[in-house]
N, C-alpha and C. Protein backbone atom coordinates (compact mmCIF):
# COMPACT_ATOMS: atom_id res chain seq x y z
N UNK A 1 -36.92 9.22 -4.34
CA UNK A 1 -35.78 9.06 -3.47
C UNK A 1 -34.51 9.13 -4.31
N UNK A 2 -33.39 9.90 -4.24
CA UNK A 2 -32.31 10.12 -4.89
C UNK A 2 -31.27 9.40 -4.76
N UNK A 3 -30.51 8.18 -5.66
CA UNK A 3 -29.33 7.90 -5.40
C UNK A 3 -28.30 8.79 -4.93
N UNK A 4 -27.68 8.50 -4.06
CA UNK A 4 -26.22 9.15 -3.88
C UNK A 4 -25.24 8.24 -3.55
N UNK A 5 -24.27 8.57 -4.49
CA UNK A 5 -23.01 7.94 -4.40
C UNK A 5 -21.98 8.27 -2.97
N UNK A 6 -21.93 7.30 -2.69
CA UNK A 6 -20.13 7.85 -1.45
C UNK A 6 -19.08 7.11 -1.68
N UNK A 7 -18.01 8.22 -2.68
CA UNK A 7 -16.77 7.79 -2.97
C UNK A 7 -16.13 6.58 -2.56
N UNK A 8 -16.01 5.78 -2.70
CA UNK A 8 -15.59 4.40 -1.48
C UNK A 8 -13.84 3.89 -1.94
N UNK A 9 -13.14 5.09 -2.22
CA UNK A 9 -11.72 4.58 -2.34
C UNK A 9 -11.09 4.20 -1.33
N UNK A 10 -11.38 5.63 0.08
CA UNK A 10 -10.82 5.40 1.20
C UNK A 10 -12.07 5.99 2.03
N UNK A 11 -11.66 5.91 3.46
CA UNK A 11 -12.22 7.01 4.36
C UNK A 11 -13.86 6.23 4.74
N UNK A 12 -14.43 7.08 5.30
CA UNK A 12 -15.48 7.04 6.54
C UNK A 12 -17.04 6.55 5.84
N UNK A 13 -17.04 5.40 4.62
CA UNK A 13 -18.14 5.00 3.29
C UNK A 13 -19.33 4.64 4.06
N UNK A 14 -18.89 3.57 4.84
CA UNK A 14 -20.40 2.81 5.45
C UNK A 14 -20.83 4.00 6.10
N UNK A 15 -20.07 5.06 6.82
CA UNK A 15 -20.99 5.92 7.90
C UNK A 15 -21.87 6.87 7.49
N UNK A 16 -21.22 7.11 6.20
CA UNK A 16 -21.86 8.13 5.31
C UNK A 16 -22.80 7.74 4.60
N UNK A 17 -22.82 6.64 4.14
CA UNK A 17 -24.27 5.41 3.37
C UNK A 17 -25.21 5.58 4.39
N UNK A 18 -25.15 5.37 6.17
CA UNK A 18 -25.63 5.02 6.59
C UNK A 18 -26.84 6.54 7.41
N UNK A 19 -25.72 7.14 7.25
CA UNK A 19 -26.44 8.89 7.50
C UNK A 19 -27.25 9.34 5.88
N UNK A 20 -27.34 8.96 4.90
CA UNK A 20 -27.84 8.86 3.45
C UNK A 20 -29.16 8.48 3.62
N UNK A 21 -28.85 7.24 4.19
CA UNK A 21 -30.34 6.87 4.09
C UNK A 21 -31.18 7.15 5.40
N UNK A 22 -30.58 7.51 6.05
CA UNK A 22 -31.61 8.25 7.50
C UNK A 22 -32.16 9.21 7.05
N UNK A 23 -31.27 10.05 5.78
CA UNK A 23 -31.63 11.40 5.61
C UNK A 23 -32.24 11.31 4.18
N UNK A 24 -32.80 9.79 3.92
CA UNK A 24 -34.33 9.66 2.75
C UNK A 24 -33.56 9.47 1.40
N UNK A 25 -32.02 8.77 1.35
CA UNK A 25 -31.55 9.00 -0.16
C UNK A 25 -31.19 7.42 -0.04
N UNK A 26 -31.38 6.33 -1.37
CA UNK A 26 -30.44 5.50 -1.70
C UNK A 26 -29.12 5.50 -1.35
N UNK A 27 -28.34 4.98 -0.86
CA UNK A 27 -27.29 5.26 -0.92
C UNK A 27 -26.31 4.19 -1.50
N UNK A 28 -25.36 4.61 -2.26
CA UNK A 28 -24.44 3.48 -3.50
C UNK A 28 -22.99 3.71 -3.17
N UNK A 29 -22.28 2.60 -3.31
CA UNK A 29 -20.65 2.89 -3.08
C UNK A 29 -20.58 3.35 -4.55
N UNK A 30 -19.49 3.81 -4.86
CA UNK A 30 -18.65 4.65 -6.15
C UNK A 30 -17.12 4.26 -6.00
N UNK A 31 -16.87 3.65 -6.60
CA UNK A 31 -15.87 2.93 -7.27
C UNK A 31 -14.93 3.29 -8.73
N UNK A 32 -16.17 3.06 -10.05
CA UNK A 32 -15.44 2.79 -11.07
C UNK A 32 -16.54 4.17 -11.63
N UNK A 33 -16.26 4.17 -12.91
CA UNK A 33 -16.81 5.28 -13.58
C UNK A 33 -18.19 5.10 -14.07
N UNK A 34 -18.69 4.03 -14.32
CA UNK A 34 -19.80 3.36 -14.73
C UNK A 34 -20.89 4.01 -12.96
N UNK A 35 -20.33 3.43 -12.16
CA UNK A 35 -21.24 4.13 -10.93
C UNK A 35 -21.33 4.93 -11.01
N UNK A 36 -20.54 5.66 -10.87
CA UNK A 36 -20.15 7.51 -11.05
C UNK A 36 -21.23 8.16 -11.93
N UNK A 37 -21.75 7.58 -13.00
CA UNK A 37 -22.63 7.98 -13.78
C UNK A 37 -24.20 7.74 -13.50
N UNK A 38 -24.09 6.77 -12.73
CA UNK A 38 -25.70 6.23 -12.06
C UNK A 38 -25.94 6.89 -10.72
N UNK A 39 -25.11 8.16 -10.58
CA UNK A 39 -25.93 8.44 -9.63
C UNK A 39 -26.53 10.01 -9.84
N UNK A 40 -27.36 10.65 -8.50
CA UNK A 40 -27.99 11.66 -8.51
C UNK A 40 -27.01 12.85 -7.84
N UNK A 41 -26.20 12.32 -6.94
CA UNK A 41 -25.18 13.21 -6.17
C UNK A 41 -24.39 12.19 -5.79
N UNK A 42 -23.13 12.94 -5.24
CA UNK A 42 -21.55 12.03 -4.31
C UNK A 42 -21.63 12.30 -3.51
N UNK A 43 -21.19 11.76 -2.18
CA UNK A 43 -20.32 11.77 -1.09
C UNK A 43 -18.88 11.88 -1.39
N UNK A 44 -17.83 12.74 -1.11
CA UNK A 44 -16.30 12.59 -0.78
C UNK A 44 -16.49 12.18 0.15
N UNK A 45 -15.72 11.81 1.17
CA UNK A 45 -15.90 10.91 2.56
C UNK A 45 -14.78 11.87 3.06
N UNK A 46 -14.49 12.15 4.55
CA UNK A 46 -12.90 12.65 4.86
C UNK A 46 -12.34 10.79 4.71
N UNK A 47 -10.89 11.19 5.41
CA UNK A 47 -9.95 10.26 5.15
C UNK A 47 -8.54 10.95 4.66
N UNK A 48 -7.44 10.70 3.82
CA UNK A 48 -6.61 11.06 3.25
C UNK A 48 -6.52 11.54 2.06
N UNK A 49 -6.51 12.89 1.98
CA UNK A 49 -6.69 13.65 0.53
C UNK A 49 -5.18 13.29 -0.37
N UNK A 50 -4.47 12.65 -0.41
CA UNK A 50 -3.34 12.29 -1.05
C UNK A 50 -3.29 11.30 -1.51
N UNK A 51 -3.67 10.46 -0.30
CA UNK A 51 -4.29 9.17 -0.68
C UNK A 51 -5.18 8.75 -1.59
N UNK A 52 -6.24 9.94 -1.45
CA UNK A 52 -7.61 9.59 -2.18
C UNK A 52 -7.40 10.20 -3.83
N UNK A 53 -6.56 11.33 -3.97
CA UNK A 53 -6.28 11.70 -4.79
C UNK A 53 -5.90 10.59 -5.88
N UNK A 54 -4.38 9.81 -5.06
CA UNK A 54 -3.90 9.12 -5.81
C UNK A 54 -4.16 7.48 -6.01
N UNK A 55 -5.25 7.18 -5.18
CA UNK A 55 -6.71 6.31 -5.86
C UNK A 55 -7.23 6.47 -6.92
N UNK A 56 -8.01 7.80 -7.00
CA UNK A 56 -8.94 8.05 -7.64
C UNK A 56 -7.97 7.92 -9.48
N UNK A 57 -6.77 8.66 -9.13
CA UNK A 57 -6.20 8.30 -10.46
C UNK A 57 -5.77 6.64 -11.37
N UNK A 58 -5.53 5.99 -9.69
CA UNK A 58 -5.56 4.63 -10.20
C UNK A 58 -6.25 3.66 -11.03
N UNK A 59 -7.96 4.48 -10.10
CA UNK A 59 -8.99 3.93 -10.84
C UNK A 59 -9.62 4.57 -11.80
N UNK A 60 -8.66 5.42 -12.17
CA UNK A 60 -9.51 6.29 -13.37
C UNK A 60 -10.39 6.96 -13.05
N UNK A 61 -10.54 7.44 -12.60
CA UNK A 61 -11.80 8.64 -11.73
C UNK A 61 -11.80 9.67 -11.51
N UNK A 62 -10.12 10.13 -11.30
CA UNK A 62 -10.17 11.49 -11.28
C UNK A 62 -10.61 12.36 -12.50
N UNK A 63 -10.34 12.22 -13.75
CA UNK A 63 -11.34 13.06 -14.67
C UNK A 63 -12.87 12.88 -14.61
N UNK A 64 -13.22 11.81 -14.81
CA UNK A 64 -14.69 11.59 -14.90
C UNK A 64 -14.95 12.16 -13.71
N UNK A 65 -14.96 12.07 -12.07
CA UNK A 65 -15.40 12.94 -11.14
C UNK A 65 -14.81 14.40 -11.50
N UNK A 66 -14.14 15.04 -11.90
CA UNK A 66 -13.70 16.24 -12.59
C UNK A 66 -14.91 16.88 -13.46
N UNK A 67 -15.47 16.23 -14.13
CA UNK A 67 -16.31 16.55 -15.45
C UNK A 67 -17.46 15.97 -14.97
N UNK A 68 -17.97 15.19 -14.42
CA UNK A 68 -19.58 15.63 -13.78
C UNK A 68 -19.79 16.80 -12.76
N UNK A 69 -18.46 16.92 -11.76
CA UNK A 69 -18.74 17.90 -10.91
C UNK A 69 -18.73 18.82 -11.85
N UNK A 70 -18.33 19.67 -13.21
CA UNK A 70 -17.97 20.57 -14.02
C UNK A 70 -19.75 20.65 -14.37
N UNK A 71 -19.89 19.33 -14.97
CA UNK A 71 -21.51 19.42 -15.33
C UNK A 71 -22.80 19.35 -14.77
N UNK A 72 -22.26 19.87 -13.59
CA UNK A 72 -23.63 20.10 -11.96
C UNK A 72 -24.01 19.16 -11.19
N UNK A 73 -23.16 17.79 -11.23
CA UNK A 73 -23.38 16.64 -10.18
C UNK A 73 -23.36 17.41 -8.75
N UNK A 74 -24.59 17.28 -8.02
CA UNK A 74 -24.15 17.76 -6.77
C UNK A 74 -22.99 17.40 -5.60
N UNK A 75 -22.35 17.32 -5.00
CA UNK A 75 -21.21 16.55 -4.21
C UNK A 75 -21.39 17.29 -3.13
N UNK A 76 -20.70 16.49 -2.12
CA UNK A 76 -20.73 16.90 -0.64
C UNK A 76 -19.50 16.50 -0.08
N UNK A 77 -18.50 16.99 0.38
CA UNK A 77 -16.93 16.86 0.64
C UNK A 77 -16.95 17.05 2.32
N UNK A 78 -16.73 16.26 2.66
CA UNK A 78 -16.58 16.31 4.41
C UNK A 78 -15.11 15.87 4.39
N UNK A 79 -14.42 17.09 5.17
CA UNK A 79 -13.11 16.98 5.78
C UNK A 79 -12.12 16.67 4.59
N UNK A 80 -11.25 15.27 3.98
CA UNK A 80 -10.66 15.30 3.05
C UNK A 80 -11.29 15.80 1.79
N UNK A 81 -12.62 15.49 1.84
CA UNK A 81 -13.68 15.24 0.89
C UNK A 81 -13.59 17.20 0.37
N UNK A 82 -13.70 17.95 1.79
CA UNK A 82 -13.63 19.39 1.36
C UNK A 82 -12.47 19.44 0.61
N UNK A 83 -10.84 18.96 0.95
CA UNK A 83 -9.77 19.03 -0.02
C UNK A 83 -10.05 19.00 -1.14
N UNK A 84 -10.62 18.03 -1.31
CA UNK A 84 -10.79 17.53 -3.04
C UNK A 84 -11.89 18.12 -3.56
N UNK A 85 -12.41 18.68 -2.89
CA UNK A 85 -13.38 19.68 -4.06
C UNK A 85 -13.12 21.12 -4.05
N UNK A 86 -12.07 21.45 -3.46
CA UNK A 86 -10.99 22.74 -3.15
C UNK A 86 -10.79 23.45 -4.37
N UNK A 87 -10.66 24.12 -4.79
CA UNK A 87 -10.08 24.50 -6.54
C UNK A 87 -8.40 25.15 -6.33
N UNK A 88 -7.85 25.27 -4.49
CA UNK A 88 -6.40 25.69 -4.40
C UNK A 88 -6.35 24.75 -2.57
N UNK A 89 -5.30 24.61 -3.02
CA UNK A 89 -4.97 23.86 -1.20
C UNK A 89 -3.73 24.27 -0.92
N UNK A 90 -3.74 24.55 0.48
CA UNK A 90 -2.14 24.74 1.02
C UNK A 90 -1.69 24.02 1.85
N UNK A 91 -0.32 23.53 1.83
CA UNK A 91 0.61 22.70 2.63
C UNK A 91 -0.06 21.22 2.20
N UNK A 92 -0.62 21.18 0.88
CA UNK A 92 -0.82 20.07 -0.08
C UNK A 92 0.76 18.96 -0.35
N UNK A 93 0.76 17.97 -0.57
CA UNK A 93 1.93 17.55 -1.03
C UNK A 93 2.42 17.87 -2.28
N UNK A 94 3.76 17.73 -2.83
CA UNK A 94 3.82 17.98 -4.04
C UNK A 94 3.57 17.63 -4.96
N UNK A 95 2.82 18.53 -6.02
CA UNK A 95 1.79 17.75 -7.21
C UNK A 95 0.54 17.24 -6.47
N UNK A 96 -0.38 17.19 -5.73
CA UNK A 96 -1.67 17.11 -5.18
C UNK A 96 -2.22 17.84 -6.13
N UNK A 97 -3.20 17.26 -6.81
CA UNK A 97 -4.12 17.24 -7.40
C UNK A 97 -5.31 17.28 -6.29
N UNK A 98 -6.71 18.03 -6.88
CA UNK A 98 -7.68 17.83 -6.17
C UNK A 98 -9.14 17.70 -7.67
N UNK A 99 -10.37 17.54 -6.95
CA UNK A 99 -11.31 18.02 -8.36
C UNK A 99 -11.53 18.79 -8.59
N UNK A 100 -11.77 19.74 -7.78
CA UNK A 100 -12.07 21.35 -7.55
C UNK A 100 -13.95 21.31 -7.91
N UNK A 101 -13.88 22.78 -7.82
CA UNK A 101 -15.57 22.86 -8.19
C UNK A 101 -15.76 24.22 -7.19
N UNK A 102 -15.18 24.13 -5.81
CA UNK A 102 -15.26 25.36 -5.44
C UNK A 102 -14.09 26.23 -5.57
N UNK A 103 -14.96 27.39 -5.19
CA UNK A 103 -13.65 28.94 -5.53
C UNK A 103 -12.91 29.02 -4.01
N UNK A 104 -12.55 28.14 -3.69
CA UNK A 104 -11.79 28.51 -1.93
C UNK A 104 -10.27 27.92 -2.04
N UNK A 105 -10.34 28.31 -1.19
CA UNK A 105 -8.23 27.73 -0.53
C UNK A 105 -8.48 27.15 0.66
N UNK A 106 -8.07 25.67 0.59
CA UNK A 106 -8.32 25.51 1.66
C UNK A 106 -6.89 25.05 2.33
N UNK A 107 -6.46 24.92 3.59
CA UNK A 107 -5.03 24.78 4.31
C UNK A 107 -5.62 23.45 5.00
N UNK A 108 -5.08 22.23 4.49
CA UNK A 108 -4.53 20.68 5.17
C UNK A 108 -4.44 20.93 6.32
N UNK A 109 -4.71 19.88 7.05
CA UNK A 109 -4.38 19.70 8.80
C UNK A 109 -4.47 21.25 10.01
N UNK A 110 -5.34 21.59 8.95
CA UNK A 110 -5.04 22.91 9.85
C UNK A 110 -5.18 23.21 11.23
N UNK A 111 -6.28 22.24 11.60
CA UNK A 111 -6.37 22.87 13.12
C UNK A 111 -5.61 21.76 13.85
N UNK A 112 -4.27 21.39 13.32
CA UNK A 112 -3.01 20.39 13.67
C UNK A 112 -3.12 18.04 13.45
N UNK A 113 -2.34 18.25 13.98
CA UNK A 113 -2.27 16.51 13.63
C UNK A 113 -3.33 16.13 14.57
N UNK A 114 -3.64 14.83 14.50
CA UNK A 114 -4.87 13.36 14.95
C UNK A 114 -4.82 13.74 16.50
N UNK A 115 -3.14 14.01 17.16
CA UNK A 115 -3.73 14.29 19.15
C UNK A 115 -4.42 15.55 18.95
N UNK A 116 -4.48 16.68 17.96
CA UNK A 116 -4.89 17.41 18.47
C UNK A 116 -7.14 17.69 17.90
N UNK A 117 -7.37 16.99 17.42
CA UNK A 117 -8.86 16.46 17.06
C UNK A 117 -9.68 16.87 18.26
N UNK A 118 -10.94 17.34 17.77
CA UNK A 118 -11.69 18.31 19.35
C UNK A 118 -13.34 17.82 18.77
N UNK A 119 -13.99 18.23 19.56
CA UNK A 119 -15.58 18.24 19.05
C UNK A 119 -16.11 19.37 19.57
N UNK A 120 -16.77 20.17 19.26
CA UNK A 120 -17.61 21.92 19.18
C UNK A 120 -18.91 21.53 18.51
N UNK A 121 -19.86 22.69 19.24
CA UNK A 121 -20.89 22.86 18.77
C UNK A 121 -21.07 24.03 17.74
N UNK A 122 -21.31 23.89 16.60
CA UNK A 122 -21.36 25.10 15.99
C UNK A 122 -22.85 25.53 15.18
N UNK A 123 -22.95 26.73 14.17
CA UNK A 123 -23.97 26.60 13.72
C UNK A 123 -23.79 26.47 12.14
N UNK A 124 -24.61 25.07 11.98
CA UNK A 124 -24.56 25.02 10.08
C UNK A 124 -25.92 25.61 9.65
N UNK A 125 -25.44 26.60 8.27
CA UNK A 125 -26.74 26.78 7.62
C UNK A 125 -28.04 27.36 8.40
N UNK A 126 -27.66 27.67 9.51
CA UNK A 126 -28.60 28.53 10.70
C UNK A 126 -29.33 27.30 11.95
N UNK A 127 -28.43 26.29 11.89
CA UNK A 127 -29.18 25.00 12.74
C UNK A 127 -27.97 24.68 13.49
N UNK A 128 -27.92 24.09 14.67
CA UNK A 128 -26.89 24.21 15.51
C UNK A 128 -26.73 22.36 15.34
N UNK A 129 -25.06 21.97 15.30
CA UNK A 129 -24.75 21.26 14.85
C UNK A 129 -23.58 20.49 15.50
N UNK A 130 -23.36 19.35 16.19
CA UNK A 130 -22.62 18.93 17.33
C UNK A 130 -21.07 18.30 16.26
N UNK A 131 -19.93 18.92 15.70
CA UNK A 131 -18.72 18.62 14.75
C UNK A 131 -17.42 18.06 15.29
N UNK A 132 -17.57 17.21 14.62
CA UNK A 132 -16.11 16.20 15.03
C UNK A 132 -14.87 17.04 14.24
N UNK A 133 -13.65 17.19 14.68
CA UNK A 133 -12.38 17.63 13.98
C UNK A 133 -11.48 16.48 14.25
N UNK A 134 -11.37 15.93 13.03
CA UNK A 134 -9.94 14.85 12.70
C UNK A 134 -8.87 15.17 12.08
N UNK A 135 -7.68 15.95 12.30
CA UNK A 135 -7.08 17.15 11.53
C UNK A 135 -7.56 17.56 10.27
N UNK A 136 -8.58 18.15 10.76
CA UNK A 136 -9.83 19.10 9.89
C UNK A 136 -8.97 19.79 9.09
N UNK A 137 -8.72 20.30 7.89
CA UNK A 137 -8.63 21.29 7.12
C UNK A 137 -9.59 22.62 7.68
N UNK A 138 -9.03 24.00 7.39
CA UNK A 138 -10.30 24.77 7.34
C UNK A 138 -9.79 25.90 5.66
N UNK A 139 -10.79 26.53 5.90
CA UNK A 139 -11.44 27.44 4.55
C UNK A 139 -10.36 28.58 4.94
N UNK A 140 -9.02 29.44 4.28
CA UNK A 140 -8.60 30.30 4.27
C UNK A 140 -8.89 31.78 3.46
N UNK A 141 -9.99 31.34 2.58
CA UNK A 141 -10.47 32.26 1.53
C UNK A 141 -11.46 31.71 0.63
N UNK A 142 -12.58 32.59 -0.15
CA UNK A 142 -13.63 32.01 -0.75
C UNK A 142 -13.59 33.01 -2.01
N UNK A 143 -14.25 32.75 -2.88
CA UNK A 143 -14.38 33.46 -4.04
C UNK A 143 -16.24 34.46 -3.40
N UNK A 144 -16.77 35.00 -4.08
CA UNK A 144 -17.36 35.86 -4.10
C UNK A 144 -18.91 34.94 -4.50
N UNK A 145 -19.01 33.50 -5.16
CA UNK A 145 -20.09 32.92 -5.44
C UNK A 145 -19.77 31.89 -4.37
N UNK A 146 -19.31 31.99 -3.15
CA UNK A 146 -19.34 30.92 -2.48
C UNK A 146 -20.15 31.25 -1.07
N UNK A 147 -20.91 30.47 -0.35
CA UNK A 147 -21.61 31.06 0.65
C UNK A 147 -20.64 30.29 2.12
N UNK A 148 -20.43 30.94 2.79
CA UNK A 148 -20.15 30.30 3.93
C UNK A 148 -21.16 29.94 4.52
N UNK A 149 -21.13 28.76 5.43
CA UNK A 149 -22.40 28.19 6.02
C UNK A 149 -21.90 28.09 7.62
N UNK A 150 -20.74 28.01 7.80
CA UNK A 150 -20.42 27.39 9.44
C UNK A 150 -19.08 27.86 9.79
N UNK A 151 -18.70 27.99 10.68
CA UNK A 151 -17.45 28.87 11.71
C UNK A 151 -17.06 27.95 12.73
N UNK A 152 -16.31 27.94 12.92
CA UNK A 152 -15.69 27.04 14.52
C UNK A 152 -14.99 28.07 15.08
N UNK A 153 -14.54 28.05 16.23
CA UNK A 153 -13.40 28.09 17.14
C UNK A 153 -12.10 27.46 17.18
N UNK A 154 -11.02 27.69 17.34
CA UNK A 154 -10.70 28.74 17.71
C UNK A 154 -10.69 29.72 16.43
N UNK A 155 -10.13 30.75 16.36
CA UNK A 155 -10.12 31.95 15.39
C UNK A 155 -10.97 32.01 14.53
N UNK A 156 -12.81 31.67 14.42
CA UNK A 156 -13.71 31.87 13.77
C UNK A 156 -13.36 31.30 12.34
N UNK A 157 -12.83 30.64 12.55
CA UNK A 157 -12.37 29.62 11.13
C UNK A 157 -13.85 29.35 10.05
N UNK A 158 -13.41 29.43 9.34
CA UNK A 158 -14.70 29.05 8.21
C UNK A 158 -14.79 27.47 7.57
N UNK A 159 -15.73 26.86 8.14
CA UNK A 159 -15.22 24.98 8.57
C UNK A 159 -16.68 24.44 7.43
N UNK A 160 -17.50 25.43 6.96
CA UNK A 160 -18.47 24.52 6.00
C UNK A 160 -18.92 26.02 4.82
N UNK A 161 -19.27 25.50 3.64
CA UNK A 161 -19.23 26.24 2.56
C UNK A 161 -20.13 26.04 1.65
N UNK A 162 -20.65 26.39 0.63
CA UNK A 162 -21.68 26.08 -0.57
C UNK A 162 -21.65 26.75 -1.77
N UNK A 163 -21.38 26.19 -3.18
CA UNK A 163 -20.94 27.03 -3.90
C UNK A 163 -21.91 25.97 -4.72
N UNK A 164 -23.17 26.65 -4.85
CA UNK A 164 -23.95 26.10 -6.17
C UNK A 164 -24.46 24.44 -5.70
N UNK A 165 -24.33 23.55 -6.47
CA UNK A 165 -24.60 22.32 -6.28
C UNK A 165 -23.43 21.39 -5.19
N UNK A 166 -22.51 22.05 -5.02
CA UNK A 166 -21.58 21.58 -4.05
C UNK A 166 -21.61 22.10 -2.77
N UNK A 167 -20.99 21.25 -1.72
CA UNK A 167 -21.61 21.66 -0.35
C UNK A 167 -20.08 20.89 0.72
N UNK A 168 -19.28 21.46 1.12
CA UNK A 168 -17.94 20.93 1.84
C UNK A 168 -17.85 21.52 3.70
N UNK A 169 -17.77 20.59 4.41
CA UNK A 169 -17.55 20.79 5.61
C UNK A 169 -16.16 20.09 5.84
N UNK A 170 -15.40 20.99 6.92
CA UNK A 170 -14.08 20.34 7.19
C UNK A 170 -14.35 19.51 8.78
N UNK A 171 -15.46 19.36 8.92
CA UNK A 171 -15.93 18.26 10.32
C UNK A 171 -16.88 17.25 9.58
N UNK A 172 -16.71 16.08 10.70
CA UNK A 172 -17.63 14.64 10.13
C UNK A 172 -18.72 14.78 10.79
N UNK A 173 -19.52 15.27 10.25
CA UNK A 173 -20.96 14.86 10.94
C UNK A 173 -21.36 13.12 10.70
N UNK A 174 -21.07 12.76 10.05
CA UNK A 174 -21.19 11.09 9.53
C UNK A 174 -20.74 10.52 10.99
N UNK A 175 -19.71 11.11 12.02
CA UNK A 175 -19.70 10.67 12.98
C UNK A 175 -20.79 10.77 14.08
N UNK A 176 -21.54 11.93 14.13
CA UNK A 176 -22.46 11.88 15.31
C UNK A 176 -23.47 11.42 15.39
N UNK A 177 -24.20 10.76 14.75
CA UNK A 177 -25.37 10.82 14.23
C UNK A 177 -26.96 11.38 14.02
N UNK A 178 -26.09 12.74 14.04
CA UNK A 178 -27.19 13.80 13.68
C UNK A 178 -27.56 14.26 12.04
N UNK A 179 -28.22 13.98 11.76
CA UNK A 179 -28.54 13.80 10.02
C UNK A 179 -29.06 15.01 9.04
N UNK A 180 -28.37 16.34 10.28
CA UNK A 180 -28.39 17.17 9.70
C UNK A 180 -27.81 17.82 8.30
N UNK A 181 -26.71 17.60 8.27
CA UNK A 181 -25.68 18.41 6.93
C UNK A 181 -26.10 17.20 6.32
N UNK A 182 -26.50 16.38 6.17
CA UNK A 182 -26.67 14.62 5.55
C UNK A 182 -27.99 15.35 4.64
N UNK A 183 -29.20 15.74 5.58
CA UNK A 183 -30.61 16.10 4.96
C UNK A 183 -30.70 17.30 4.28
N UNK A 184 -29.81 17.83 4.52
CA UNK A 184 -29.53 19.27 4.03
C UNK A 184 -28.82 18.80 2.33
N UNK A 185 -28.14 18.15 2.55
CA UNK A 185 -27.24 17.68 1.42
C UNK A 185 -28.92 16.47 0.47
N UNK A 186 -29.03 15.91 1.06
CA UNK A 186 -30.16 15.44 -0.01
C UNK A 186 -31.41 16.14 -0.29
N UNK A 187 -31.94 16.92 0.68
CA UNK A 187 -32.41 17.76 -0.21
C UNK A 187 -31.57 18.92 -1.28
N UNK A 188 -30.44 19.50 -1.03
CA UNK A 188 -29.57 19.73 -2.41
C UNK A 188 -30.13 19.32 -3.33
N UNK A 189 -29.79 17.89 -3.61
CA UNK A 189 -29.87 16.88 -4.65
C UNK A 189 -31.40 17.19 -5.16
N UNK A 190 -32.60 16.74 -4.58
CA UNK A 190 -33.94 16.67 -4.95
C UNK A 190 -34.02 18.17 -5.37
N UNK A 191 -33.42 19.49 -4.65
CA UNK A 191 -34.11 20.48 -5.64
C UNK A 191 -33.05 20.73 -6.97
N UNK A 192 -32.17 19.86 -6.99
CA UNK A 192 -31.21 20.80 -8.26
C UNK A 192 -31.71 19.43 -9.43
């Protein structure tokens, strides 16, 4: 059974612990850098990518999560969580920092502010998948080693991604409780 860490600076921790272990993994908060190192994979959580950014520097984390994701920690970025594992963001604040790891661009609030949040059925990874949008970010461009996995509506937006040991959706499945992108994501972990 695989530890996995879920970032616990800000954002959506218990829901994501709690979809972890439905979907057969330990699941550990991540805090300080010492955790960070005891585990098998992360959770980013969504929440506030500015915010979380400028946490993670507080607590010293942003390099050390920088340099395991560099050295094949698997991670899983839902919604802010996709920000921060972004390697370019647009309509970022100024100086936003992220960890990067994937080759994409992704555009903040894109499908608009908190009234405008929707739920769609879409398909992840070839499995049909019921997605919450909380001013979701989406995917504006990918590098050439990145796989798209999922599309929304409106304008066929590119809303989930996979680039190697990393895996980013700009919807919360942690909200529905379907333990799909959750099982998908721990098995990740068990085969890498």
């Amino acid at each position: 059974m695989p530890t996995i860490g879920v970032l616990a600076l800000q954002g959506d921790v218990r829901e994501h612990a709690r979809m972890l272990q439905e979907a057969g993994a330990t699941a550990v908060a991540v805090r300080r850098p010492a955790e960070l190192d005891a585990v098998d994979g992360l959770v980013i959580p969504g929440g506030e990518s500015t915010t979380m950014w400028k946490l993670a520097e507080t607590f010293d984390l942003l390099d050390p999560l920088r340099m395991r994701i560099k050295e094949g920690l698997p991670a899983y970025g839902s919604c802010a969580g996709m920000i921060m594992l972004a390697d370019r963001i647009e309509d970022g604040v100024a100086g936003q920092q992220t960890i990067g790891g994937i080759d994409m661009v992704v555009r903040r609030n894109a499908f608009g502010r908190q009234v405008d949040s929707f739920e769609s059925d879409l398909t992840f990874a070839g499995q049909r998948v019921h997605a919450v949008f909380i001013r979701a970010p989406w995917v504006e461009s990918v590098g050439a080693d990145v796989d798209v996995l999922g599309r929304a509506e409106p304008g066929d937006r590119i809303v989930a991604v996979r680039q190697g040991p990393l895996l980013a959706t700009s919807f919360h499945p942690e909200l529905t409780g379907d333990v799909s992108v959750h099982r998908y994501f721990v098995d990740m972990v068990r085969e890498l």
